[in-house]
C-alpha atoms as a PDB file:
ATOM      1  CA  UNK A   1     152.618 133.025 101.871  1.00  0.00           C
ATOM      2  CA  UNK A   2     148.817 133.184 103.582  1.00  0.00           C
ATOM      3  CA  UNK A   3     147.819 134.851 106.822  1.00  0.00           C
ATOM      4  CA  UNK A   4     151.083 134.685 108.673  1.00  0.00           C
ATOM      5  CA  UNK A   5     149.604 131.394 110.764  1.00  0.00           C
ATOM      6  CA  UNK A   6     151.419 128.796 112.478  1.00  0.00           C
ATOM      7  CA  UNK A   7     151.462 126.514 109.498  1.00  0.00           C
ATOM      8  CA  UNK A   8     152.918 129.427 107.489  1.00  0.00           C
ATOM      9  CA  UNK A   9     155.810 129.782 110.019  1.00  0.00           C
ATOM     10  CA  UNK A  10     156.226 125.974 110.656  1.00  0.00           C
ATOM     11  CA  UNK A  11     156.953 125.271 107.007  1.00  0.00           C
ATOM     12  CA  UNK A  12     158.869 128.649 106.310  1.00  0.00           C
ATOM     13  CA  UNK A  13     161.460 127.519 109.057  1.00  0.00           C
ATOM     14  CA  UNK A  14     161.548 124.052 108.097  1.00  0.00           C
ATOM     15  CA  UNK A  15     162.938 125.519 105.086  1.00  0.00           C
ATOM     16  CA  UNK A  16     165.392 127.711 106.830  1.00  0.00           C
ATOM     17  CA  UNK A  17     166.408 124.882 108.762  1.00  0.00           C
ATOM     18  CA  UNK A  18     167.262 122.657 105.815  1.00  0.00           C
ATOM     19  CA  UNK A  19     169.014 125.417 103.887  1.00  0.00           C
ATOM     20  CA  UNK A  20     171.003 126.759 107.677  1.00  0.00           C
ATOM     21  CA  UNK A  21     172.041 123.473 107.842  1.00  0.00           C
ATOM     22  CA  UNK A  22     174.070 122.870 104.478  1.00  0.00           C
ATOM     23  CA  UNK A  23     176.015 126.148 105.405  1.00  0.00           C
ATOM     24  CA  UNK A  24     179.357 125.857 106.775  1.00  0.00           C
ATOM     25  CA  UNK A  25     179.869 128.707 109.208  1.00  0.00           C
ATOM     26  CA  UNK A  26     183.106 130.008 110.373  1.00  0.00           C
ATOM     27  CA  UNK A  27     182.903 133.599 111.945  1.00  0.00           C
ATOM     28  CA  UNK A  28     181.914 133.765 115.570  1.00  0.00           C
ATOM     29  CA  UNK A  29     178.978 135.754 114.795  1.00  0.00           C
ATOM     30  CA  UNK A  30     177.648 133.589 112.276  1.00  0.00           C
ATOM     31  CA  UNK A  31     178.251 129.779 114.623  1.00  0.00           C
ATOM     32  CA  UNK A  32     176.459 131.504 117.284  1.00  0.00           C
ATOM     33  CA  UNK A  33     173.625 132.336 115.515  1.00  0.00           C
ATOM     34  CA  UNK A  34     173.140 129.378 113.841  1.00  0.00           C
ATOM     35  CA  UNK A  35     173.562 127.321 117.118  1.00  0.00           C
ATOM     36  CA  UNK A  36     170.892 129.565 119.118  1.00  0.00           C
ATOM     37  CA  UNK A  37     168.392 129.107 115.993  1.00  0.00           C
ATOM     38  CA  UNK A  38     168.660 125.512 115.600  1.00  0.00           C
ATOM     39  CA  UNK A  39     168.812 124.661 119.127  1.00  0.00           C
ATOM     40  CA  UNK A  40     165.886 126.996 119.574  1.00  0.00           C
ATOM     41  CA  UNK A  41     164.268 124.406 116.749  1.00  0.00           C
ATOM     42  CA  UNK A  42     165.241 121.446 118.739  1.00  0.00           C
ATOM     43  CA  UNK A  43     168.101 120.470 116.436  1.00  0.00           C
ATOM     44  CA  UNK A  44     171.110 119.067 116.901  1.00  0.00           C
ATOM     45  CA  UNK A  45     174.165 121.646 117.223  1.00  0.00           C
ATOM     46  CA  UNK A  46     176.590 119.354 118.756  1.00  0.00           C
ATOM     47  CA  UNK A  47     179.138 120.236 115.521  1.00  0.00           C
ATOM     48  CA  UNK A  48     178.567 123.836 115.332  1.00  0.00           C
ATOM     49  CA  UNK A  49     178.966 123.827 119.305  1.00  0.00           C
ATOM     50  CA  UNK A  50     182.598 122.053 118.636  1.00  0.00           C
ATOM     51  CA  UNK A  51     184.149 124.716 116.040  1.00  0.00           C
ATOM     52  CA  UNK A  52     182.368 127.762 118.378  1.00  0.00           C
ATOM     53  CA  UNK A  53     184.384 126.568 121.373  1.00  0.00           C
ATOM     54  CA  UNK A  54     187.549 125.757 119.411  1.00  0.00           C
ATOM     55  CA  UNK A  55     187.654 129.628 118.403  1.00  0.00           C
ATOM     56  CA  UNK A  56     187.570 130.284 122.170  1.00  0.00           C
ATOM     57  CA  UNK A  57     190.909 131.945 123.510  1.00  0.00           C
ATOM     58  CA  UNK A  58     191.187 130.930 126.722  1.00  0.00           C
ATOM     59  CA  UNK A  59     187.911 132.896 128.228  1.00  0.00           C
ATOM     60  CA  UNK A  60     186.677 134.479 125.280  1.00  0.00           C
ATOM     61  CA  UNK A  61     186.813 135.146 121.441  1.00  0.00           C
ATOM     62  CA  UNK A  62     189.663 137.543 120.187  1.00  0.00           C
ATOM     63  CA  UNK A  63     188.090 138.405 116.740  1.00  0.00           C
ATOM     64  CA  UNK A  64     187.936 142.109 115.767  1.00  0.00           C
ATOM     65  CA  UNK A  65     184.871 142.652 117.763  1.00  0.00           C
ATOM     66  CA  UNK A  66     185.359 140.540 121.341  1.00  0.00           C
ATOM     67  CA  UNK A  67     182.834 141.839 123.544  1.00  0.00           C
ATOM     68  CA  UNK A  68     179.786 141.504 121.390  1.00  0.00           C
ATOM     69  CA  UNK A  69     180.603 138.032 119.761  1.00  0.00           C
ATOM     70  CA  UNK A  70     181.833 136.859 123.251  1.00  0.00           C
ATOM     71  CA  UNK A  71     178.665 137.956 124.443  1.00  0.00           C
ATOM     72  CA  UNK A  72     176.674 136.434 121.327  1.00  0.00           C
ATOM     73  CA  UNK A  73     178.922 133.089 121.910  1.00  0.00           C
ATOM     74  CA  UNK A  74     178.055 132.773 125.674  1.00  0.00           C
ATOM     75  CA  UNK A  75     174.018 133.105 124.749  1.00  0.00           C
ATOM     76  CA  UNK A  76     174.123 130.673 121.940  1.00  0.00           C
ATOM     77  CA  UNK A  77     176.191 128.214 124.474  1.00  0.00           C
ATOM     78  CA  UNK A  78     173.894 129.076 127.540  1.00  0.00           C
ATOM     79  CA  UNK A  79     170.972 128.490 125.593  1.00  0.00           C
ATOM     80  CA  UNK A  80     172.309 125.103 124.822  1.00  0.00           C
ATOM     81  CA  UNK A  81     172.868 124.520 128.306  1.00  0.00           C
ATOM     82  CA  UNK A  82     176.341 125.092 128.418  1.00  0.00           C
ATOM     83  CA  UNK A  83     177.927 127.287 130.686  1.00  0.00           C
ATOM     84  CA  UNK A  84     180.890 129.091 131.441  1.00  0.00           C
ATOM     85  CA  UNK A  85     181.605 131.175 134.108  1.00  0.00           C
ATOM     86  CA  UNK A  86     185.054 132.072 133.244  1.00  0.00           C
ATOM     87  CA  UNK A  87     183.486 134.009 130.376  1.00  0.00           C
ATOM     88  CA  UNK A  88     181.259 135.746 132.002  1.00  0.00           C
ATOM     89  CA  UNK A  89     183.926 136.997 134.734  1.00  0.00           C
ATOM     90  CA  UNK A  90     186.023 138.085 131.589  1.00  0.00           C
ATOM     91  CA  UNK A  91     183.139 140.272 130.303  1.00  0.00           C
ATOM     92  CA  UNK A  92     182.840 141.959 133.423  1.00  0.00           C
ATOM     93  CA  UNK A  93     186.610 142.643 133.843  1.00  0.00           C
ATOM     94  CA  UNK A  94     185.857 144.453 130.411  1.00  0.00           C
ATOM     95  CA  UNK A  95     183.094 146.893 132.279  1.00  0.00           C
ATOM     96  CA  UNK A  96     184.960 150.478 132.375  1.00  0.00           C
ATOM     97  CA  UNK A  97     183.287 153.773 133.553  1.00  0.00           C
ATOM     98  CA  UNK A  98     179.955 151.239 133.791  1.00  0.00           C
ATOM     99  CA  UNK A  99     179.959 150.660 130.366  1.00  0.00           C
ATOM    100  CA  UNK A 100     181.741 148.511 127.878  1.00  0.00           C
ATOM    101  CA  UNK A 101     184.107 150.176 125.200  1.00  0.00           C
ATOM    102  CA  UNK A 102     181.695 153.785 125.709  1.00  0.00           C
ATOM    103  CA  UNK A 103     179.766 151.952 123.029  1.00  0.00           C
ATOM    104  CA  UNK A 104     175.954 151.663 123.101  1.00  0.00           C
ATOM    105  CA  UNK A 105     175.773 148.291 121.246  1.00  0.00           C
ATOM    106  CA  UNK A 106     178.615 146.567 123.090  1.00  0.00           C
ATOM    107  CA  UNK A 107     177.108 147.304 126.454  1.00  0.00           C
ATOM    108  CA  UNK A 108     173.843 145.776 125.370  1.00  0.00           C
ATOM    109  CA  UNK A 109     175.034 142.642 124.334  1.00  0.00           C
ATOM    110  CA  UNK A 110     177.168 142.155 127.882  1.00  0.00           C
ATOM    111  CA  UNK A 111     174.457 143.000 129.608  1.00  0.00           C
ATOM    112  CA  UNK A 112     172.025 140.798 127.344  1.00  0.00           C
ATOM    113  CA  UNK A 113     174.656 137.572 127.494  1.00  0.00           C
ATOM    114  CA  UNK A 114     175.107 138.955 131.968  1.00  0.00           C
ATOM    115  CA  UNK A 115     171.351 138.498 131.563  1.00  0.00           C
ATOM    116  CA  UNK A 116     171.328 135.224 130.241  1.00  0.00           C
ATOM    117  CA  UNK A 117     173.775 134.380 133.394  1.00  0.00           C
ATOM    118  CA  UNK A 118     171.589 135.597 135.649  1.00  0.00           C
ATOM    119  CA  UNK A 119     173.581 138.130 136.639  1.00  0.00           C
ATOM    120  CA  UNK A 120     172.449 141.906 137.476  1.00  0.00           C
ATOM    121  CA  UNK A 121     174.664 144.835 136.018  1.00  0.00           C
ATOM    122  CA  UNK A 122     172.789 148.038 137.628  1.00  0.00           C
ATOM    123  CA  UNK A 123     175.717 149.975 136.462  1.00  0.00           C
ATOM    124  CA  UNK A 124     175.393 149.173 132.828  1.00  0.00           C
ATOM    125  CA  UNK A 125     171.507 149.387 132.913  1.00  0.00           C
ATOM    126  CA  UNK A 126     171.589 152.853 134.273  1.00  0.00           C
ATOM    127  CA  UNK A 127     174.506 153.781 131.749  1.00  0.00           C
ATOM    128  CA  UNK A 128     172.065 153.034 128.666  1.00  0.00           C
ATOM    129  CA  UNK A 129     168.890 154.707 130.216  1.00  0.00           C
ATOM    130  CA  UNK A 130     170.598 157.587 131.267  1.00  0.00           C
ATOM    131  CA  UNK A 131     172.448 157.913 127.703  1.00  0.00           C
ATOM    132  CA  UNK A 132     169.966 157.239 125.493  1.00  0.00           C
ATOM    133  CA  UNK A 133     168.655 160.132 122.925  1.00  0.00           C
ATOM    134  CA  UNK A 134     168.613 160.773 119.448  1.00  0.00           C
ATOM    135  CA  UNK A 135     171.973 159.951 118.563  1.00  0.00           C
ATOM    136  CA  UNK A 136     170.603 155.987 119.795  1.00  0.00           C
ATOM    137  CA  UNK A 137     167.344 156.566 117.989  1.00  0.00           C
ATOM    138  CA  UNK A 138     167.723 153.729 114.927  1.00  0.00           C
ATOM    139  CA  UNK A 139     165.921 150.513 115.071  1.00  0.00           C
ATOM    140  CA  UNK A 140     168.356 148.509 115.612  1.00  0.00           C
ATOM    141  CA  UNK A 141     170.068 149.830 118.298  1.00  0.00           C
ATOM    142  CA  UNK A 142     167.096 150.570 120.361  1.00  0.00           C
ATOM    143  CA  UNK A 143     165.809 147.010 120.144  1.00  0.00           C
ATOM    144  CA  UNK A 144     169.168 146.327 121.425  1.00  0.00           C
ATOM    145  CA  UNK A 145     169.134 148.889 124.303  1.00  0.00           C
ATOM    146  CA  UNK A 146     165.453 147.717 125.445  1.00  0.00           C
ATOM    147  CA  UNK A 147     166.880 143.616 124.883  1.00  0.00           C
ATOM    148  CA  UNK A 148     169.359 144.472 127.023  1.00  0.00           C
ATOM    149  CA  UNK A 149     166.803 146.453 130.122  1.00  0.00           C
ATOM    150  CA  UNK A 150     164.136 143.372 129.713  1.00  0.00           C
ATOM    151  CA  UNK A 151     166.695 140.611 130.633  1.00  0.00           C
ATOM    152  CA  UNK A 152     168.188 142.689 133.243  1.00  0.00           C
ATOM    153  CA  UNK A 153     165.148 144.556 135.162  1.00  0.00           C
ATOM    154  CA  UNK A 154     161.828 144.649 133.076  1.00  0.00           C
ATOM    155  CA  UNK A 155     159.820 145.902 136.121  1.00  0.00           C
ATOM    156  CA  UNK A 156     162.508 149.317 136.526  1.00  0.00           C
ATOM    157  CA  UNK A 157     162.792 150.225 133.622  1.00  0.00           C
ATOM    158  CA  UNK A 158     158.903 148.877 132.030  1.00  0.00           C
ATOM    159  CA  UNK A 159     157.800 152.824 130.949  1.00  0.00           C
ATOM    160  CA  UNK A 160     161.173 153.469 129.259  1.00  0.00           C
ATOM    161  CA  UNK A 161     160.918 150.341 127.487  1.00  0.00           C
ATOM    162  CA  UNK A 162     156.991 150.810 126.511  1.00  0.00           C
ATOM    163  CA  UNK A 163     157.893 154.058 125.260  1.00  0.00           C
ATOM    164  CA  UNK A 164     160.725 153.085 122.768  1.00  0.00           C
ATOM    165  CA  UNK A 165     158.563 150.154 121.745  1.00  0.00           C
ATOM    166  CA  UNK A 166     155.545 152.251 120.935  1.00  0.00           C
ATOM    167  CA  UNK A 167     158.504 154.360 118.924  1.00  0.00           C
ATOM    168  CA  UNK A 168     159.392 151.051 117.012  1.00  0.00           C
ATOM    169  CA  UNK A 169     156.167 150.827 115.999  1.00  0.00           C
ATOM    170  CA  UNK A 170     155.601 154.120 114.665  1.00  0.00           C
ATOM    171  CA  UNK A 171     158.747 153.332 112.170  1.00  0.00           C
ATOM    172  CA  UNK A 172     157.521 150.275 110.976  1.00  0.00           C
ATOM    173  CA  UNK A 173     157.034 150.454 107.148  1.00  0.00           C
ATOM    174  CA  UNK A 174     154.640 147.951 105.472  1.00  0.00           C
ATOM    175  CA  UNK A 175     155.440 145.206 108.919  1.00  0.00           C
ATOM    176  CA  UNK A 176     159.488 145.747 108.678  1.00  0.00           C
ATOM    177  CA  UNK A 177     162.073 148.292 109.093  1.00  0.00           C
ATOM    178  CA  UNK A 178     164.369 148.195 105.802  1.00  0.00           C
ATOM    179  CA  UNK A 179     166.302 145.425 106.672  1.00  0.00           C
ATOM    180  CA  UNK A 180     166.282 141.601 107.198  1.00  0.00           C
ATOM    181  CA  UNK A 181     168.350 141.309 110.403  1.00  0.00           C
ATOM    182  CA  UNK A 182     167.326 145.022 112.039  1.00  0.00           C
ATOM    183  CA  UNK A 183     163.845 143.853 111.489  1.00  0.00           C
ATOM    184  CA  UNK A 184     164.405 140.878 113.583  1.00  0.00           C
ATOM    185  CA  UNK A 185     166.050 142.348 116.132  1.00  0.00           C
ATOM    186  CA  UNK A 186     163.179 145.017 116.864  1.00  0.00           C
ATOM    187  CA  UNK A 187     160.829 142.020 116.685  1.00  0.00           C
ATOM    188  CA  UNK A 188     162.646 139.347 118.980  1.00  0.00           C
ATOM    189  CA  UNK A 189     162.673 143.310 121.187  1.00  0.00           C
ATOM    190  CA  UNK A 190     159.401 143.951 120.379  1.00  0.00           C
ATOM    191  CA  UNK A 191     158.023 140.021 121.699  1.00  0.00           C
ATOM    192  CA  UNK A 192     159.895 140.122 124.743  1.00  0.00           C
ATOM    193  CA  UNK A 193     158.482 143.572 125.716  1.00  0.00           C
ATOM    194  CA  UNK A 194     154.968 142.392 125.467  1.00  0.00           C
ATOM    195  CA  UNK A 195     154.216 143.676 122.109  1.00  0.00           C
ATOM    196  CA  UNK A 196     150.671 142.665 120.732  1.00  0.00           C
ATOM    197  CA  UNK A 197     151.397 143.693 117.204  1.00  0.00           C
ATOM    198  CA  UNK A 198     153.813 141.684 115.854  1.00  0.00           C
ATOM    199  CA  UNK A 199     151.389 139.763 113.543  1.00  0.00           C
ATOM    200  CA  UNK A 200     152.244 142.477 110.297  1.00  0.00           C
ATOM    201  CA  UNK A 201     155.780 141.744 110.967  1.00  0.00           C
ATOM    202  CA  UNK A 202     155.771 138.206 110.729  1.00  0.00           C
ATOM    203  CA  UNK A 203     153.849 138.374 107.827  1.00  0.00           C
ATOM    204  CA  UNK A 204     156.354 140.934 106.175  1.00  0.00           C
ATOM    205  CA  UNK A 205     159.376 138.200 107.340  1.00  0.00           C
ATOM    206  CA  UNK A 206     157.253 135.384 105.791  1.00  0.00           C
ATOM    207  CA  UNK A 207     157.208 137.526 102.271  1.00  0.00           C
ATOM    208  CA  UNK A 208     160.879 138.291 102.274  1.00  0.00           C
ATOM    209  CA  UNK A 209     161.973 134.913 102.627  1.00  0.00           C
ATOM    210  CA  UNK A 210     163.386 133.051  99.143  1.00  0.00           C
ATOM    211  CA  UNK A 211     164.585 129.946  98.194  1.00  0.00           C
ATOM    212  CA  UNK A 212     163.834 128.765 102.084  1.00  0.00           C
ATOM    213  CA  UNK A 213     166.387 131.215 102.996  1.00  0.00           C
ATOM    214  CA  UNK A 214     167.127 135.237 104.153  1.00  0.00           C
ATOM    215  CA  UNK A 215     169.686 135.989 102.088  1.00  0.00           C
ATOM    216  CA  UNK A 216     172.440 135.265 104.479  1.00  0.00           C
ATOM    217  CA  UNK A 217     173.177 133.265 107.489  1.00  0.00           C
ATOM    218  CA  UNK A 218     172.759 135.962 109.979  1.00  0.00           C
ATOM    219  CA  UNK A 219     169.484 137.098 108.821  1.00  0.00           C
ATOM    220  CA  UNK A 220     168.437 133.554 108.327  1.00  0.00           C
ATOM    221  CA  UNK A 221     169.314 132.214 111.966  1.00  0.00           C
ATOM    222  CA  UNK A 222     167.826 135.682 113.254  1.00  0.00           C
ATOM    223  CA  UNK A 223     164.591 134.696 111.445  1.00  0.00           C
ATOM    224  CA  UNK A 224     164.269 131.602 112.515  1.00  0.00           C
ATOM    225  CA  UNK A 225     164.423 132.997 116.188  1.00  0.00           C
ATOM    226  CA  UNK A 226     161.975 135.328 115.436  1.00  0.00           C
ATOM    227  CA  UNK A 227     159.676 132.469 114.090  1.00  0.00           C
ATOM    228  CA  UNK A 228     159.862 130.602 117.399  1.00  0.00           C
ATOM    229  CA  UNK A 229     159.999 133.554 119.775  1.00  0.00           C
ATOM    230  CA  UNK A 230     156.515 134.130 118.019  1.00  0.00           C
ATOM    231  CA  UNK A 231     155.268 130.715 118.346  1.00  0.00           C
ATOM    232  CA  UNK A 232     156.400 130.418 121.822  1.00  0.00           C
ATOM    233  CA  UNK A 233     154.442 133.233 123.013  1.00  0.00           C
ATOM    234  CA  UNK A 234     150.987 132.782 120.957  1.00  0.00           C
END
């Protein structure tokens, strides 16, 4: 691939889209990431949307993980215009002791999909600021954490969140950080918290894609948003 410019991205995801869409995905995880990286691409999920919301159990997803791939399901929907509030009342009724499960990744993606409601969880945000150290210092999870304090209150928490970006930088190894779909997370983190150096990191995603695809379907939707999250904010 060449510089990393928009022509490089636009026919590296037309690609991804191509191969994403002969896939036939059947975990929660993996519809709604497909459905928030096509839609994001301005195709058609109407199908993928259909099996998602079959899966649904009344107000959410009962798979072996229910809060995060609730939460993942209600941003995938949400950004497709769909919305529904009964699922967002059931991830609230899951809050306990401000925080969901006492786990650091499940609280981030309620309060990323609360977020995405427009809906203000003070509790929760102060929960992961107030918990955060070492044992939370991987990439992944801190692009989570800071995901999580941008959609909720940028402006409160802005010098936490410039600090553990300036940290996600500093662990960056030749533009990515070991793997596929942790390396999109920090970056999607990374692009929403202002980040000017992102450019390396695209240009490391643009290398490590083959045969129009990441590998997987997770790390292939999650690239694709990447992609347009970049675009978007050039």
């Amino acid at each position: 691939m060449g510089s990393g410019d928009e022509t490089d991205i636009q026919y590296a995801a037309r690609a991804a889209i191509k191969w994403l869409k002969t896939q036939k995905p059947d975990a929660v995880k993996d519809l709604s990431r497909s459905i928030q990286a096509l839609s994001l691409w301005n195709e058609n999920t109407s199908d993928l949307i259909e099996i998602l919301l079959s899966k649904r159990k009344n107000a959410f997803w009962d798979t072996d993980r229910p809060i995060p791939d609730t939460a993942r399901a209600y941003s995938a929907l949400a950004g497709c215009g769909i919305i529904h509030p009964e699922t967002i009342n059931w991830i609230l009724k899951q809050q306990k002791n401000d925080n969901w499960n006492n786990n650091e990744i499940d609280t981030s993606y309620a309060l990323i999909a609360l977020g995405d409601a427009g809906i203000k969880n003070e509790q929760g945000c102060e929960w992961l600021y107030r918990n955060y150290g070492e044992k939370w210092e991987y990439a992944g999870t801190t692009s989570l954490i800071i995901t999580a304090l941008i959609k909720q209150n940028h402006s409160r928490y802005r010098e936490f969140i410039k600090d553990r970006a300036g940290w996600l930088i500093s662990k960056r190894q030749s533009g990515g950080w070991a793997y596929t779909a942790t390396s999109n997370l920090v970056i999607q983190a990374l692009i929403l918290a202002g980040e000017e150096d992102i450019n390396p990191s695209i240009q490391w995603l643009l290398d490590k894609q083959e045969g129009g695809n990441w590998g997987d379907i997770i790390s292939t939707s999650l690239s694709l948003i990447s992609l347009k999250m970049y675009l978007s904010k050039k």
